[in-house]
Protein backbone atom coordinates (compact mmCIF):
# COMPACT_ATOMS: atom_id res chain seq x y z
CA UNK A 1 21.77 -4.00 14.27
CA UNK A 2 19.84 -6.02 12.19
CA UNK A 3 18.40 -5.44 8.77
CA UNK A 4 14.26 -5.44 8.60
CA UNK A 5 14.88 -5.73 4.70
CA UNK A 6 17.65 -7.20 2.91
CA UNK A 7 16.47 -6.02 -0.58
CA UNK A 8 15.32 -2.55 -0.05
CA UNK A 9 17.36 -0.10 2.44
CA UNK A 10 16.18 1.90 5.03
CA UNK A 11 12.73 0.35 4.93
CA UNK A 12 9.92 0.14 7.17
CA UNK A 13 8.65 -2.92 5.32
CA UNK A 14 9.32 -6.27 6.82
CA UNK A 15 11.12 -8.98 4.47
CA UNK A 16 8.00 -11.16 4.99
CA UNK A 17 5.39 -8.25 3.32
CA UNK A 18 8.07 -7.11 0.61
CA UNK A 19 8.98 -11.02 -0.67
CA UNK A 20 4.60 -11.38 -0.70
CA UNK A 21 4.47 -8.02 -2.83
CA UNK A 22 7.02 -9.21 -5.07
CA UNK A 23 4.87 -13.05 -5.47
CA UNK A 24 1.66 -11.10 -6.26
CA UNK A 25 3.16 -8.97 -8.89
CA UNK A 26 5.43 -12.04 -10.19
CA UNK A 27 1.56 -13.28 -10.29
CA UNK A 28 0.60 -10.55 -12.76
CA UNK A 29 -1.83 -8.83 -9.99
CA UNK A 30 -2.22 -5.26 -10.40
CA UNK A 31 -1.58 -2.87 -7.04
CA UNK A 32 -5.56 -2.27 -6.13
CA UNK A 33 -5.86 -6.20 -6.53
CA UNK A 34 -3.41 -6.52 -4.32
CA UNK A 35 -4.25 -3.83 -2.40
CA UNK A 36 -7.44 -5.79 -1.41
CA UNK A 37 -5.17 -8.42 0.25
CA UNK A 38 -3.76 -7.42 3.74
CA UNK A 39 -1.50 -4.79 2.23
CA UNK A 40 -2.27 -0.66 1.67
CA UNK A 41 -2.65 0.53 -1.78
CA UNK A 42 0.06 3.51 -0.69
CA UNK A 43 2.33 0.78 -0.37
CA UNK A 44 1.88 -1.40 -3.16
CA UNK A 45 2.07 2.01 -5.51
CA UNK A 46 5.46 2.66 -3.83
CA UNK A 47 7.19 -0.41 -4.74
């Protein structure tokens, strides 16, 4: 079986969504500027 994420366990997020969540933040976004992106807010606050 596969792994959907290498860097988180056991999560639902893809690879793709979790390496663009970690760019915006590495960007200095905050999570509701973010959140406006293609991404849920619920999300974003998680990680």
């Amino acid at each position: 079986m596969t792994r959907k994420n290498k860097y988180y366990n056991r999560s639902r997020l893809s690879e793709a969504k979790f390496r663009e969540i970690i760019k915006y933040f590495s960007l200095d976004l905050s999570a509701t500027q973010i959140a406006h992106t293609n991404l849920n807010l619920n999300t974003v606050n998680k990680f």
